[in-house]
N, C-alpha and C. Protein backbone atom coordinates (compact mmCIF):
# COMPACT_ATOMS: atom_id res chain seq x y z
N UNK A 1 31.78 230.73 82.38
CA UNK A 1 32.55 230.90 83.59
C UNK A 1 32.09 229.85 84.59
N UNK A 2 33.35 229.10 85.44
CA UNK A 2 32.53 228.31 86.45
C UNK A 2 33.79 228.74 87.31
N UNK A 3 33.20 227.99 88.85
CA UNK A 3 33.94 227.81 89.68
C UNK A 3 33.96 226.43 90.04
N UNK A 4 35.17 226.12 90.69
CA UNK A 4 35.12 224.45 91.37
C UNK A 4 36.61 224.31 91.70
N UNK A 5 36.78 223.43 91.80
CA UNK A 5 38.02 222.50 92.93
C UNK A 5 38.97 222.86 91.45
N UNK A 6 40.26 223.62 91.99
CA UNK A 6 41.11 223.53 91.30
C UNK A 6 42.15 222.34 90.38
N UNK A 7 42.05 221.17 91.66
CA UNK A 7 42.44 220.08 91.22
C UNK A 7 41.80 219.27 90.24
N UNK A 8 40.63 219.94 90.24
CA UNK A 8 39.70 218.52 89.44
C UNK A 8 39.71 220.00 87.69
N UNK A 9 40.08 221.00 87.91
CA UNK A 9 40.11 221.46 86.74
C UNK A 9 41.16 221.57 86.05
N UNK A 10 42.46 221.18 87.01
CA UNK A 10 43.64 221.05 86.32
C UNK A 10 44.32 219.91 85.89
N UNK A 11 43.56 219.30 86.41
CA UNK A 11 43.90 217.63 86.65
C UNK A 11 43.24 216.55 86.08
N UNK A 12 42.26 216.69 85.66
CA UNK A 12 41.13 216.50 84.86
C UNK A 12 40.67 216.34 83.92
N UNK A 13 41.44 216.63 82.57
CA UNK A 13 40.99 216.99 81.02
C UNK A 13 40.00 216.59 80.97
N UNK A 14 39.62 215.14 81.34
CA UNK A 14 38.31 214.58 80.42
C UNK A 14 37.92 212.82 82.05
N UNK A 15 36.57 213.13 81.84
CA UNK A 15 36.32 211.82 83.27
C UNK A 15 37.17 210.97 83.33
N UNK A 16 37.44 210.23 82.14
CA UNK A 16 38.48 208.76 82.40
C UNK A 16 39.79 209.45 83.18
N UNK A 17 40.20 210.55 82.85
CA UNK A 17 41.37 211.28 83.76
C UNK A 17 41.04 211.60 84.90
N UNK A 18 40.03 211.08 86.07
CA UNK A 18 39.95 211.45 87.25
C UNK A 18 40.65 210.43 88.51
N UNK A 19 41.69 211.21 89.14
CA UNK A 19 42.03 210.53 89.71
C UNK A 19 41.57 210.39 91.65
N UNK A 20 41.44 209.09 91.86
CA UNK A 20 40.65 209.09 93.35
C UNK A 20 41.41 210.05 94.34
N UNK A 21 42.59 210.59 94.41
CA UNK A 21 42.66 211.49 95.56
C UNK A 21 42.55 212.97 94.77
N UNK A 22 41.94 213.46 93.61
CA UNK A 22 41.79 214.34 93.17
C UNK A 22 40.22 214.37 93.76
N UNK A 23 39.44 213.46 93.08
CA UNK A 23 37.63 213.65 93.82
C UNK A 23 37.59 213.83 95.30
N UNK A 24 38.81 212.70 95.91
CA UNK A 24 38.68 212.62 97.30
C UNK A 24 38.66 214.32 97.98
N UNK A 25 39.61 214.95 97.10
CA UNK A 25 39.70 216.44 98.18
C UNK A 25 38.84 217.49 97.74
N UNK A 26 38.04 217.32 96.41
CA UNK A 26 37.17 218.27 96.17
C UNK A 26 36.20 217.60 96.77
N UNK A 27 35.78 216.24 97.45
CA UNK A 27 34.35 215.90 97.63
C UNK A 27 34.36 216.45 99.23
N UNK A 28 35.60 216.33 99.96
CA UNK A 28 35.75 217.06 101.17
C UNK A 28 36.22 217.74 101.55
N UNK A 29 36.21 219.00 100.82
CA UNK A 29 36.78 220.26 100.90
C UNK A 29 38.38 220.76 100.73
N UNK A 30 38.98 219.73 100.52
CA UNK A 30 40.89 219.66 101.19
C UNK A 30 41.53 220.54 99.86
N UNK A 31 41.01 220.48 98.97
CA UNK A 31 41.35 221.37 97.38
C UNK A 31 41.22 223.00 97.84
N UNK A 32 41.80 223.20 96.90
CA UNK A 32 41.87 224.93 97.02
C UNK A 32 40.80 225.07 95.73
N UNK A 33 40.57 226.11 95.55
CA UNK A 33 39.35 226.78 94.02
C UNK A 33 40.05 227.47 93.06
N UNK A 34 39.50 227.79 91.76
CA UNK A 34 39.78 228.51 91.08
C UNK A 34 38.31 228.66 90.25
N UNK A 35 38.89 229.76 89.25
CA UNK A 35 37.44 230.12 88.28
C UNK A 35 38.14 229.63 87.05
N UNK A 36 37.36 228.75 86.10
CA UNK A 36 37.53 228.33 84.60
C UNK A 36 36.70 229.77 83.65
N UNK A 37 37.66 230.68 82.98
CA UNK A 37 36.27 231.02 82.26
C UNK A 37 36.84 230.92 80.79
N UNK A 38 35.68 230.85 79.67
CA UNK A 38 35.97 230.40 78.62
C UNK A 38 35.26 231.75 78.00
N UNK A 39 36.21 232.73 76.52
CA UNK A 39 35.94 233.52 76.04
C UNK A 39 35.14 233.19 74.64
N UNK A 40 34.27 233.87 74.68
CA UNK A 40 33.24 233.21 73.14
C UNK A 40 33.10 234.78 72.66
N UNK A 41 32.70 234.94 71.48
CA UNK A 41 32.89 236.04 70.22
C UNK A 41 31.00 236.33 70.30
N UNK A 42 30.15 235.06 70.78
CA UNK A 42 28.53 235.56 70.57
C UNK A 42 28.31 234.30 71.55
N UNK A 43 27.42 234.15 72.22
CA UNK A 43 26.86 232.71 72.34
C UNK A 43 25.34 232.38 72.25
N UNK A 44 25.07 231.16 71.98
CA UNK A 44 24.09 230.26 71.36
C UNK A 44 23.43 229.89 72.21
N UNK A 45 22.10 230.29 72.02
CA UNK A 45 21.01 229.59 73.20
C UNK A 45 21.14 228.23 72.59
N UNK A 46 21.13 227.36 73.97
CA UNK A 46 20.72 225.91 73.67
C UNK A 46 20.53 224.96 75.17
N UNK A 47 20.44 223.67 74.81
CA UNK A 47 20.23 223.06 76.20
C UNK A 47 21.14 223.01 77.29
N UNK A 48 22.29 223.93 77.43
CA UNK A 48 23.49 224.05 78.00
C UNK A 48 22.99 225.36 78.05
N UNK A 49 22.70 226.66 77.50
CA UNK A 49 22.87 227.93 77.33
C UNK A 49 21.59 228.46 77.62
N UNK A 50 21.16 229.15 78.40
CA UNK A 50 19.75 229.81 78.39
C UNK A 50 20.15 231.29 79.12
N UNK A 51 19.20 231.88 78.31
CA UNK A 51 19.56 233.37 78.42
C UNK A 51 18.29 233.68 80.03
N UNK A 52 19.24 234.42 80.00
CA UNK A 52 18.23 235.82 81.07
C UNK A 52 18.08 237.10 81.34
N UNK A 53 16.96 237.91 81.30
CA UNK A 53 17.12 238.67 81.31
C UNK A 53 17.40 239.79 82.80
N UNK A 54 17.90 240.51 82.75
CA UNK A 54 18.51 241.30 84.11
C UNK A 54 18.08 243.02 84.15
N UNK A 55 17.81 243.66 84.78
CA UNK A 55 17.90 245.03 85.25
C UNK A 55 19.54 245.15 85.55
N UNK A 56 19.53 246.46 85.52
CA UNK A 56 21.17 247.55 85.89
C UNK A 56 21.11 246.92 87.15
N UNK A 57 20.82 246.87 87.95
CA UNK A 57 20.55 246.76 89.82
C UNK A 57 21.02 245.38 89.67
N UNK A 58 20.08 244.28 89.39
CA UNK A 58 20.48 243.03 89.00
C UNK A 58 21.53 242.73 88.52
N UNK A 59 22.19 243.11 87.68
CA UNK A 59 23.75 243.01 87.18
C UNK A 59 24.49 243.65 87.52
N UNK A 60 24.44 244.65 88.56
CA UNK A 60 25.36 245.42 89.24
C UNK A 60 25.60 244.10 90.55
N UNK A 61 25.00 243.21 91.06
CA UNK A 61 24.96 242.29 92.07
C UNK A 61 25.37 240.82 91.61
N UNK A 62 24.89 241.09 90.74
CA UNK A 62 25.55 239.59 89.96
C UNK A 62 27.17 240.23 89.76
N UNK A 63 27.77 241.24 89.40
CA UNK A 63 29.22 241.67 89.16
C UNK A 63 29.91 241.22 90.50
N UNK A 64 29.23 241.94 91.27
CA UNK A 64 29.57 242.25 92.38
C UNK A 64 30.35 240.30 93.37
N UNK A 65 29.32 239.73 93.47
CA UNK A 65 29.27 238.38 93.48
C UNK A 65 30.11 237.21 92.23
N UNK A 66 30.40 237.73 91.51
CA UNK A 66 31.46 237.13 90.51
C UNK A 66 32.27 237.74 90.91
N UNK A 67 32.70 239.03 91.14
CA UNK A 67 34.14 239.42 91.31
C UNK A 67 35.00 238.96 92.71
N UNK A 68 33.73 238.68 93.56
CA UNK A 68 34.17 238.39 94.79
C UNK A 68 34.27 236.91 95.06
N UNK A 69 34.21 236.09 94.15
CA UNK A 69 34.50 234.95 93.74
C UNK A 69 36.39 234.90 93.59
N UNK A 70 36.80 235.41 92.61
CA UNK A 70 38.04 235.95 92.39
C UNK A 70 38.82 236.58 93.88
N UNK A 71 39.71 235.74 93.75
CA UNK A 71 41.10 236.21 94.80
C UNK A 71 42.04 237.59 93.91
N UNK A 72 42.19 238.32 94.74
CA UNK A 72 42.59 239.28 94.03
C UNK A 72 43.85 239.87 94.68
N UNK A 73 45.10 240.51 94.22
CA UNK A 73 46.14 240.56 94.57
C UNK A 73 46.02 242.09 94.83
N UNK A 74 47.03 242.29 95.69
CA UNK A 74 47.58 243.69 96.32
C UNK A 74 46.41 245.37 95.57
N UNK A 75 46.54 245.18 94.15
CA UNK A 75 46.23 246.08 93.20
C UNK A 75 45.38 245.52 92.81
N UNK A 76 43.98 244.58 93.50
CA UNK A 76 43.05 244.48 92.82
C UNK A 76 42.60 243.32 91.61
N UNK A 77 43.87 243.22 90.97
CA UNK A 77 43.67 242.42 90.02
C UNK A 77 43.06 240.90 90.48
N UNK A 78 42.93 240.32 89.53
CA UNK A 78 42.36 238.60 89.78
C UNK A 78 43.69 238.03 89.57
N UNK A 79 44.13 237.09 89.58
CA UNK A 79 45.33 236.27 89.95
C UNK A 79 45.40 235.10 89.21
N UNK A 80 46.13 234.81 87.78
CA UNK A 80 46.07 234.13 86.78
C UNK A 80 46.92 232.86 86.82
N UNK A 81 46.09 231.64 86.82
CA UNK A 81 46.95 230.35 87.00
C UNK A 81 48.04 230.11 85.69
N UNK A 82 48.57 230.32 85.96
CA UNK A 82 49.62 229.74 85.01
C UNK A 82 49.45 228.26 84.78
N UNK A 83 48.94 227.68 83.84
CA UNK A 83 49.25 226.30 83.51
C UNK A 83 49.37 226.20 82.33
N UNK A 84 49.55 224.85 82.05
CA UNK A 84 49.34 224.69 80.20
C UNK A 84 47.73 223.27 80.03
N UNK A 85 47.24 222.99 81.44
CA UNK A 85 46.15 222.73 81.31
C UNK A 85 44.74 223.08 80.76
N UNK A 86 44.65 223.79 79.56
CA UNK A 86 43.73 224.65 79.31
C UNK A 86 42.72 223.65 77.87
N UNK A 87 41.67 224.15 78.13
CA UNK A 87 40.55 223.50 77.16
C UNK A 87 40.37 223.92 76.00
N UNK A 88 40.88 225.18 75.59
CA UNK A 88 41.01 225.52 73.88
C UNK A 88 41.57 226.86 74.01
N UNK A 89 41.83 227.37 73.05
CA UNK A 89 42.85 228.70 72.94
C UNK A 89 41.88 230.06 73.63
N UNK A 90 40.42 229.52 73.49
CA UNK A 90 39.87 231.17 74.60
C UNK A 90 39.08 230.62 75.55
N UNK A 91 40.27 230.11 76.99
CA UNK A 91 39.70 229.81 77.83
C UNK A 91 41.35 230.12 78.90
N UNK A 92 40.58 230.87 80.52
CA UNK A 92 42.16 230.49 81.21
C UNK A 92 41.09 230.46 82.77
N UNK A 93 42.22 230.40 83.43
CA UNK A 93 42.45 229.87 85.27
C UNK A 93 42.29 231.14 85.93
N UNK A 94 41.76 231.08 86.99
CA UNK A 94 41.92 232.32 88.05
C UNK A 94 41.84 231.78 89.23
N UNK A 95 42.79 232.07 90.21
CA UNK A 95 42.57 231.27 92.44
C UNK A 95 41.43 232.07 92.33
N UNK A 96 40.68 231.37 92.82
CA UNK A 96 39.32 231.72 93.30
C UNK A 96 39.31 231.65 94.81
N UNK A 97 38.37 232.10 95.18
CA UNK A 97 37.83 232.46 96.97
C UNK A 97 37.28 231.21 97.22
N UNK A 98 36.75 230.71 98.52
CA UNK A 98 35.64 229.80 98.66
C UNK A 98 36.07 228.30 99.35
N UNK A 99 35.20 227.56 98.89
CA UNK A 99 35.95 225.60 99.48
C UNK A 99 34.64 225.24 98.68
N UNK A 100 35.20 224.34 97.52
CA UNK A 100 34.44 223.70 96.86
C UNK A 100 34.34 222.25 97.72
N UNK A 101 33.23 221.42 97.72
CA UNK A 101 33.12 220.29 98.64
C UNK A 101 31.58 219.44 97.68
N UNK A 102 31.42 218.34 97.87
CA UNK A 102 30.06 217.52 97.57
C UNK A 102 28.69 218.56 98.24
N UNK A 103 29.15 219.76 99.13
CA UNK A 103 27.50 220.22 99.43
C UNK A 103 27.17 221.53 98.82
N UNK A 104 29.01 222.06 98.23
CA UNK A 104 29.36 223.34 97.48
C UNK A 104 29.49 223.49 96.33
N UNK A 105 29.17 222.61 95.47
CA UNK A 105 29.51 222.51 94.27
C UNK A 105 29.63 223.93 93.37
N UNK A 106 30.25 223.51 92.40
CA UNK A 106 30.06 224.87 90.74
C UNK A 106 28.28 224.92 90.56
N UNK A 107 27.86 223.98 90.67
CA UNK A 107 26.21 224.50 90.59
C UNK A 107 25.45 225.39 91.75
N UNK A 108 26.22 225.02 92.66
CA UNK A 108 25.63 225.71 93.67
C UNK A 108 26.10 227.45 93.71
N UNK A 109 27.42 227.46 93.37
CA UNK A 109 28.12 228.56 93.48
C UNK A 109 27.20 229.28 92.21
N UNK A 110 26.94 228.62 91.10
CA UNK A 110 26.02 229.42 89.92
C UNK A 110 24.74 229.77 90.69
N UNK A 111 24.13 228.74 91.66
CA UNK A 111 22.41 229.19 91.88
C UNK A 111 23.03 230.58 92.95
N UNK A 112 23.72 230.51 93.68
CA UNK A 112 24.23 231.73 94.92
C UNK A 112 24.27 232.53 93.40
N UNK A 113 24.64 232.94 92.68
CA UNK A 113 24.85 233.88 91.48
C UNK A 113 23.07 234.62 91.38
N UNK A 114 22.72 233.40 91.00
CA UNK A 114 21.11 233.58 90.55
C UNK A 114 20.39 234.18 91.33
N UNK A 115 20.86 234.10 92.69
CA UNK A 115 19.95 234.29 94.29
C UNK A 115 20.21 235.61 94.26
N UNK A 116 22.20 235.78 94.78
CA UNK A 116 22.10 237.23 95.21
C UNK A 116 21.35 238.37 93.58
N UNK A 117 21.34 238.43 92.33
CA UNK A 117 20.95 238.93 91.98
C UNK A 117 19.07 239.06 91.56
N UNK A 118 18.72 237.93 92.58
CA UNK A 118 17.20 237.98 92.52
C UNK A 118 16.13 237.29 90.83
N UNK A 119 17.06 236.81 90.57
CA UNK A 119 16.66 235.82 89.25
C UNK A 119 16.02 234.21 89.68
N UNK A 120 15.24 233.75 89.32
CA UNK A 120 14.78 232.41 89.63
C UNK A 120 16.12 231.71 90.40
N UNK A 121 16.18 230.66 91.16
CA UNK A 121 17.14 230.10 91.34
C UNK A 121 16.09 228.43 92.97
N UNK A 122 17.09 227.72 92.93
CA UNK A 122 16.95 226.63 93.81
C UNK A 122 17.00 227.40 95.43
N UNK A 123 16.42 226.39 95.79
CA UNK A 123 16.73 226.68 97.37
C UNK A 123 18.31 225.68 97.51
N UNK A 124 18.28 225.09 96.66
CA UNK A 124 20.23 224.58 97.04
C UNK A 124 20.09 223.15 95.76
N UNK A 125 21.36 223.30 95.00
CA UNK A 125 21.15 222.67 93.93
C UNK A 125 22.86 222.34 93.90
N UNK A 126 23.42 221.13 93.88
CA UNK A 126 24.40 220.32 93.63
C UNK A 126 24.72 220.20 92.35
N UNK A 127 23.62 219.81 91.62
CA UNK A 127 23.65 219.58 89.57
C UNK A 127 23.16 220.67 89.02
N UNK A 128 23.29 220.87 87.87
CA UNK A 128 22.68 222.14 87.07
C UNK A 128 21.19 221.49 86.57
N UNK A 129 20.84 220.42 87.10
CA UNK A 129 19.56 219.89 86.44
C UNK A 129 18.25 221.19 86.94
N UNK A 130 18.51 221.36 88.21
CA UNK A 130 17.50 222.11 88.82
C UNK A 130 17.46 223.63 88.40
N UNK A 131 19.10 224.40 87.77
CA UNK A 131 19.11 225.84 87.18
C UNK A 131 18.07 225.48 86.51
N UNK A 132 18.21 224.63 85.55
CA UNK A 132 17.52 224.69 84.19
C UNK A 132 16.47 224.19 84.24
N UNK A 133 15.97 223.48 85.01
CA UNK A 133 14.59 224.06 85.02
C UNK A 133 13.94 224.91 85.95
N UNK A 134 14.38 225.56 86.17
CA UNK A 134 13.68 227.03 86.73
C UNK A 134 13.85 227.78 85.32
N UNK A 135 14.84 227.76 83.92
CA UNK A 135 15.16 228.62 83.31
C UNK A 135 14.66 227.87 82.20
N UNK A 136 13.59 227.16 82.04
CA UNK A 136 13.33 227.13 81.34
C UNK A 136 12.32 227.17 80.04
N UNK A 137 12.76 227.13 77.96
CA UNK A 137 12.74 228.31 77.51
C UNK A 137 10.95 228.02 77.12
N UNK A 138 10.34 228.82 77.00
CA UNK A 138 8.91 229.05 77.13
C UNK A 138 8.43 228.60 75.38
């Protein structure tokens, strides 16, 4: 699951597809958000993937803080982008809450994850270089 600049996730497939007024409005806020999340059957610790472990309390706050990520309509629900921009058959779009920007990034929005539920995390982290090493495997 991530969050970030809607434009740069719909717009985007792959870096050589980035276009300068697409960076221009996620680097200064002018983009709207959404959540990417991608459905997996098990997943694989690896240098991308590191597990953690959580208490009930702890993952009741981490829920809490993902869901409120999500824009949610009249009845609650999360609010599903319709596109045909998608990265493989178990993955989709959701409007997300927020203003992604160069000081807000998807990494940052993951360490705020890490914080409010009291798990290692940065005092403010732009790249995922800094998650991972706080998380990392022993």
């Amino acid at each position: 699951m991530g969050w970030g600049d809607k434009g740069f996730y719909l717009e985007t497939p792959q870096w050589k597809d980035l276009k300068t007024s697409v960076a221009f409005k996620a680097a200064f806020a002018l983009g709207q958000t959404a959540i990417h999340t991608t459905f997996y059957k098990a997943m694989k610790v690896s240098e991308s993937c590191r597990p953690i472990v959580i208490s009930n309390d702890q993952y009741k706050r981490l829920i809490s803080y993902v869901t409120n990520s999500f824009q949610q309509d009249k009845s609650g629900h999360f609010i599903p982008i319709a596109t045909n921009a998608v990265y493989g058959k178990n993955d989709a779009f959701y409007e997300a809450n927020g203003s992604y920007s160069m000081l807000h990034t998807c990494n940052t929005w993951a360490n705020g994850g890490l914080k409010t539920c009291g798990q290692k995390c940065c005092l403010w982290t732009p790249f995922d270089k800094g998650i991972f090493q706080k998380h990392q495997e022993k």
